[in-house]
N, C-alpha and C. Protein backbone atom coordinates (compact mmCIF):
# COMPACT_ATOMS: atom_id res chain seq x y z
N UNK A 1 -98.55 -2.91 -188.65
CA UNK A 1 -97.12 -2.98 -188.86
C UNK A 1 -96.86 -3.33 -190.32
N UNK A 2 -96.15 -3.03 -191.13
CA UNK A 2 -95.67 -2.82 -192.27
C UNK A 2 -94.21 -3.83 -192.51
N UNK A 3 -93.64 -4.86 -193.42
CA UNK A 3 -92.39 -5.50 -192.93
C UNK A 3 -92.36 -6.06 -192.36
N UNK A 4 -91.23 -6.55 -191.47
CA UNK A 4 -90.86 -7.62 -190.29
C UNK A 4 -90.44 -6.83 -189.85
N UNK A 5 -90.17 -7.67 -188.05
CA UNK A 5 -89.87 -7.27 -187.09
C UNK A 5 -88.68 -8.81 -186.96
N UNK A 6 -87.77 -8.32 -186.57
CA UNK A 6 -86.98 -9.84 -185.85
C UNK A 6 -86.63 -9.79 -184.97
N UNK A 7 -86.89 -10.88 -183.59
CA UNK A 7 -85.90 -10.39 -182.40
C UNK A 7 -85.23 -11.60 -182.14
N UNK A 8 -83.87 -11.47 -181.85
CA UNK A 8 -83.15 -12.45 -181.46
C UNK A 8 -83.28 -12.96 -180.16
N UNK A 9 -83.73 -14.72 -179.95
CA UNK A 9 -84.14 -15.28 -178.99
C UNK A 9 -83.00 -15.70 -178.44
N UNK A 10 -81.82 -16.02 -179.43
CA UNK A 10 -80.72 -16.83 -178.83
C UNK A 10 -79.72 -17.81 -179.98
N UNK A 11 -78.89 -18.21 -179.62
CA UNK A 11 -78.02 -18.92 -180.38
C UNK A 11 -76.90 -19.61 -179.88
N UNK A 12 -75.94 -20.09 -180.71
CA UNK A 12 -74.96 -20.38 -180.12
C UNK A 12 -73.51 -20.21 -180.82
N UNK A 13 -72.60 -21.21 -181.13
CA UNK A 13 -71.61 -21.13 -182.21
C UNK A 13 -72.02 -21.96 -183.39
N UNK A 14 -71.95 -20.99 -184.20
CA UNK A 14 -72.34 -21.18 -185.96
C UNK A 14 -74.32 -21.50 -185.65
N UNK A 15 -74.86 -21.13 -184.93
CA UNK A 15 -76.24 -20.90 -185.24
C UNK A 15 -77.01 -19.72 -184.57
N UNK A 16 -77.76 -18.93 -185.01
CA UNK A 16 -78.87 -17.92 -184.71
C UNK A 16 -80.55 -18.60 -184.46
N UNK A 17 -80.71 -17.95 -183.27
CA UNK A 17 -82.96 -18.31 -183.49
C UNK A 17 -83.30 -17.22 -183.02
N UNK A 18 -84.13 -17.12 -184.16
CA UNK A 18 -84.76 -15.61 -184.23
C UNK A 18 -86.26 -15.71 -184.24
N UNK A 19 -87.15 -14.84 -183.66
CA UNK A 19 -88.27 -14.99 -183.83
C UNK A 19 -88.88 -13.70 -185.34
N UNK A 20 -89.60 -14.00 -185.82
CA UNK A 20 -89.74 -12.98 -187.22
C UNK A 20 -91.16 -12.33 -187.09
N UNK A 21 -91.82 -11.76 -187.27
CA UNK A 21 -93.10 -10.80 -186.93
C UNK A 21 -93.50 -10.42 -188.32
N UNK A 22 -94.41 -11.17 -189.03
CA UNK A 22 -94.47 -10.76 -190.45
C UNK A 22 -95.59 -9.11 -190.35
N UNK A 23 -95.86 -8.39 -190.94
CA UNK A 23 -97.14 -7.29 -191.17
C UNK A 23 -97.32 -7.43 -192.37
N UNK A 24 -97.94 -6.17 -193.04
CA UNK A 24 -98.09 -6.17 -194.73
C UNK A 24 -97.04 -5.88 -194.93
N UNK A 25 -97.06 -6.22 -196.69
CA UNK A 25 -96.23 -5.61 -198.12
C UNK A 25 -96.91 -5.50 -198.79
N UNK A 26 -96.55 -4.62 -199.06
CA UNK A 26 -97.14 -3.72 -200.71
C UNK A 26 -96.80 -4.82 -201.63
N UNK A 27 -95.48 -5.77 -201.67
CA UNK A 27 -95.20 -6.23 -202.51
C UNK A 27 -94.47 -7.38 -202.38
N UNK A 28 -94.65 -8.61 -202.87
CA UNK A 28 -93.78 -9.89 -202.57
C UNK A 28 -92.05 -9.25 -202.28
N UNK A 29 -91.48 -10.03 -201.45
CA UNK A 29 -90.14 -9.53 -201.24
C UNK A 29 -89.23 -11.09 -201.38
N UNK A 30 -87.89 -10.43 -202.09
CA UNK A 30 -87.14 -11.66 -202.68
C UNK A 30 -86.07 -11.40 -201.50
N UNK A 31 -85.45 -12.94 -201.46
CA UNK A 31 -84.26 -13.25 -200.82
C UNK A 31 -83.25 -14.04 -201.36
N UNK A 32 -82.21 -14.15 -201.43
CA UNK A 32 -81.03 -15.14 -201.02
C UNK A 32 -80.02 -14.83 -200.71
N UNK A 33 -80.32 -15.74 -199.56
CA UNK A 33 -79.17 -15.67 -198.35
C UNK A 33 -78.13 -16.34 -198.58
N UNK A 34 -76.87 -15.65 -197.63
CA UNK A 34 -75.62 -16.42 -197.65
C UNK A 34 -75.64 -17.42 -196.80
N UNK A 35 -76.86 -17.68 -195.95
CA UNK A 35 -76.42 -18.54 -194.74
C UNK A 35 -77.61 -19.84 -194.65
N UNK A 36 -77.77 -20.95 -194.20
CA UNK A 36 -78.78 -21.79 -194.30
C UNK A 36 -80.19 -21.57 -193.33
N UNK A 37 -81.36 -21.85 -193.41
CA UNK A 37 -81.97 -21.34 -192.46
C UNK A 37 -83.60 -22.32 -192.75
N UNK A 38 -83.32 -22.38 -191.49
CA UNK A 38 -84.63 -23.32 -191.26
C UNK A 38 -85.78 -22.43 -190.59
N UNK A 39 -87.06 -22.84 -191.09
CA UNK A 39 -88.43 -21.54 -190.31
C UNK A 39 -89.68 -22.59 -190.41
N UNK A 40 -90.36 -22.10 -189.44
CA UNK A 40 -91.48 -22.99 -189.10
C UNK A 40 -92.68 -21.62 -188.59
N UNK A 41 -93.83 -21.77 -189.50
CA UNK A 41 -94.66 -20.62 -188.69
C UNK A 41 -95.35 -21.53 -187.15
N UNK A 42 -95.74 -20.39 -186.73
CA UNK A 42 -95.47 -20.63 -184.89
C UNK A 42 -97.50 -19.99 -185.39
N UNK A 43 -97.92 -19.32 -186.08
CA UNK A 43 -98.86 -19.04 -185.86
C UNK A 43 -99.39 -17.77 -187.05
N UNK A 44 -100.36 -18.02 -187.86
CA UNK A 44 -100.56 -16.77 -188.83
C UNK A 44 -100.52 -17.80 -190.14
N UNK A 45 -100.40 -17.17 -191.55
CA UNK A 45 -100.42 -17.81 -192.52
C UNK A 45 -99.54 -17.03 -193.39
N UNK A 46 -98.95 -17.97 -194.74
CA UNK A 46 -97.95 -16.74 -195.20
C UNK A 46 -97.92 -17.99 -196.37
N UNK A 47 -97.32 -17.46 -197.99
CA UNK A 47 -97.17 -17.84 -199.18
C UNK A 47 -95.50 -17.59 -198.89
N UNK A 48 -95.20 -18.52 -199.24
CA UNK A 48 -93.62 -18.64 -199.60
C UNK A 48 -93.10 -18.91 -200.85
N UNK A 49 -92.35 -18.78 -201.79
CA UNK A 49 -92.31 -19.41 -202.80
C UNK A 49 -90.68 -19.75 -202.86
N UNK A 50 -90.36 -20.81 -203.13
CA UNK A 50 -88.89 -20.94 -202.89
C UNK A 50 -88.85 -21.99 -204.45
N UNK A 51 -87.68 -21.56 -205.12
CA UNK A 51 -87.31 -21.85 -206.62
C UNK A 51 -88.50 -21.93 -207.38
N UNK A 52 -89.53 -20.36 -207.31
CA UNK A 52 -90.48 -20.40 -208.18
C UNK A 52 -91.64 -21.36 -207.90
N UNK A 53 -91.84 -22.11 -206.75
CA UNK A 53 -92.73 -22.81 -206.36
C UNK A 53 -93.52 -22.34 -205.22
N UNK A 54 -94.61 -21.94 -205.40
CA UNK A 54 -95.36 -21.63 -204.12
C UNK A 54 -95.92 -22.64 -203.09
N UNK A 55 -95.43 -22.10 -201.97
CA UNK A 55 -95.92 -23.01 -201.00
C UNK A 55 -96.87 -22.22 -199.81
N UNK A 56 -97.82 -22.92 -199.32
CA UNK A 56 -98.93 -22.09 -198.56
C UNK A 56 -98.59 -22.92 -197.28
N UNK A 57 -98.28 -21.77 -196.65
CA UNK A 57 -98.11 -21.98 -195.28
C UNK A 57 -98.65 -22.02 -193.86
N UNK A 58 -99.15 -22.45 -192.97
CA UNK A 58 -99.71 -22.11 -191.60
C UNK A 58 -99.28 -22.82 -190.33
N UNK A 59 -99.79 -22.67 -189.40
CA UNK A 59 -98.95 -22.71 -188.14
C UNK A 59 -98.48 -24.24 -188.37
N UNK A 60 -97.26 -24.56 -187.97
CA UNK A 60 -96.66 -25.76 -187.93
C UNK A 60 -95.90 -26.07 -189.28
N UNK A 61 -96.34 -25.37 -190.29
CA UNK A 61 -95.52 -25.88 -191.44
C UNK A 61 -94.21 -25.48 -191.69
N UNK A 62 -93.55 -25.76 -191.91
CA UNK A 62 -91.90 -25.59 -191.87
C UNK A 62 -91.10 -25.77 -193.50
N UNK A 63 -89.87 -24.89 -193.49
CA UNK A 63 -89.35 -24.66 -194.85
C UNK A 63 -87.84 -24.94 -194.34
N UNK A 64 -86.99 -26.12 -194.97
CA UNK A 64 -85.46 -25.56 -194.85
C UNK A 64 -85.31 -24.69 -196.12
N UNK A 65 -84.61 -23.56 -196.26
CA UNK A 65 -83.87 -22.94 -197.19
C UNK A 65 -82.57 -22.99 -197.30
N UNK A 66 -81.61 -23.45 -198.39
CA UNK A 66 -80.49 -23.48 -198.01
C UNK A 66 -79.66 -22.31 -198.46
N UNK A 67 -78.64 -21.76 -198.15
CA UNK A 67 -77.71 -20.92 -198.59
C UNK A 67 -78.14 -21.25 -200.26
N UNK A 68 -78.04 -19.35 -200.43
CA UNK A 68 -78.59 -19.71 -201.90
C UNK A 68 -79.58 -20.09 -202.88
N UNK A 69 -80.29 -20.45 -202.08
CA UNK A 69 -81.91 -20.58 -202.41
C UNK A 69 -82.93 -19.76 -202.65
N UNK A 70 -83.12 -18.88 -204.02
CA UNK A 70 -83.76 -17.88 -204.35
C UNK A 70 -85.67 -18.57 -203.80
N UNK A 71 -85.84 -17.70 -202.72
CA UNK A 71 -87.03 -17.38 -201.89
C UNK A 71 -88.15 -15.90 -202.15
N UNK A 72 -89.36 -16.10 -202.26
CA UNK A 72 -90.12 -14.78 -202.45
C UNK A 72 -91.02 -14.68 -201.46
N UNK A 73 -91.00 -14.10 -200.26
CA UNK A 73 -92.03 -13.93 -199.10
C UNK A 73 -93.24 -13.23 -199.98
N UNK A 74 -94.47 -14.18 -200.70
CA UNK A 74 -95.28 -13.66 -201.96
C UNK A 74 -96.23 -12.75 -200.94
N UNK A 75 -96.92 -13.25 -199.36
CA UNK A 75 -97.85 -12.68 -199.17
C UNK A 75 -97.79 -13.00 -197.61
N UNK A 76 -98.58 -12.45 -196.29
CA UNK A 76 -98.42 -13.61 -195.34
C UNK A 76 -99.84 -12.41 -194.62
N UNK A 77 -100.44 -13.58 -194.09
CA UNK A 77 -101.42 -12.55 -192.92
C UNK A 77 -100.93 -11.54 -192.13
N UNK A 78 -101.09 -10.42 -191.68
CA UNK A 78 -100.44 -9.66 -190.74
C UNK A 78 -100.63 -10.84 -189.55
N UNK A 79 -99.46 -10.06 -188.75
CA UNK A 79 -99.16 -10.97 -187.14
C UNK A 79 -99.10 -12.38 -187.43
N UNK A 80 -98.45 -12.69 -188.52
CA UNK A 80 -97.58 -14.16 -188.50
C UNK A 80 -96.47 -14.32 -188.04
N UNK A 81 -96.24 -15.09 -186.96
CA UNK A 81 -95.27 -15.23 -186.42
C UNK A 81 -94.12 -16.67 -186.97
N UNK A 82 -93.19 -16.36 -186.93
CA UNK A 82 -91.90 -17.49 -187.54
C UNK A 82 -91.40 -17.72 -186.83
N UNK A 83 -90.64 -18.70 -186.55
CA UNK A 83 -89.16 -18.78 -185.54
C UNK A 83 -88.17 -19.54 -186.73
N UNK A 84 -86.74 -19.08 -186.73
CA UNK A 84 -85.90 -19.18 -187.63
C UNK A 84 -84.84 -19.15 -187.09
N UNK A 85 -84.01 -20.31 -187.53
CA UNK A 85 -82.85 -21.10 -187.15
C UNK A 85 -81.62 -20.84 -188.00
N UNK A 86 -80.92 -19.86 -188.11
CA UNK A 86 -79.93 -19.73 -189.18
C UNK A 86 -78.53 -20.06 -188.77
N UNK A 87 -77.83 -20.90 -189.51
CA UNK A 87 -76.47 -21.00 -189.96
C UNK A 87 -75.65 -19.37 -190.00
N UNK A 88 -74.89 -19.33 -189.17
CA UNK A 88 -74.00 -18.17 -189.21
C UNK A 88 -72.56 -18.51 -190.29
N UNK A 89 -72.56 -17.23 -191.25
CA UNK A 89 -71.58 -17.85 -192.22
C UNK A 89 -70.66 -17.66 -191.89
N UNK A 90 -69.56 -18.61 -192.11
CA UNK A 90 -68.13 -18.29 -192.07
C UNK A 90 -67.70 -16.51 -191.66
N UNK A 91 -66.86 -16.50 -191.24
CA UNK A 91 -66.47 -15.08 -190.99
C UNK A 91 -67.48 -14.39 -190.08
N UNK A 92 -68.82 -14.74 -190.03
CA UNK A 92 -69.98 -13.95 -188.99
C UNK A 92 -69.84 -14.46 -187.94
């Protein structure tokens, strides 16, 4: 598998939990989001880098990101699994 996969487990008002399915990239992939979001790998390994700081990740380790927080998914094992807690923004 190539990318992510996300499937929505559930939520409620003003929050999302999603489960995330990492595969390869050709290439680190950048983010920032409009919304806050908390992730914890569930299983697999993955490089995160959030404000230019790399952080090495594996099962149990956990990242809040907040709205706005320039993030680089640098690398992650295929079949790493995430679960992710996001803040739904205003208007969503």
């Amino acid at each position: 598998m190539s990318g992510e996969r996300t499937i929505r487990i559930g939520g409620g008002t003003g929050f999302s939990v999603e489960q995330i399915l990492s595969g390869v990239f050709d290439d680190p992939v950048d983010y920032v989001q409009d919304h806050d979001e908390w992730v914890v790998v569930l299983g697999g390994a993955a490089v995160l880098a959030v404000d230019g700081e790399d952080r090495a990740m594996a099962a149990g380790d956990w990242c809040l990101l907040p709205a706005g927080t320039p993030h680089t998914l640098v690398r992650t094992e295929p079949g790493t699994s995430w679960l992710a807690v996001r803040s739904v923004p205003s208007g969503g």
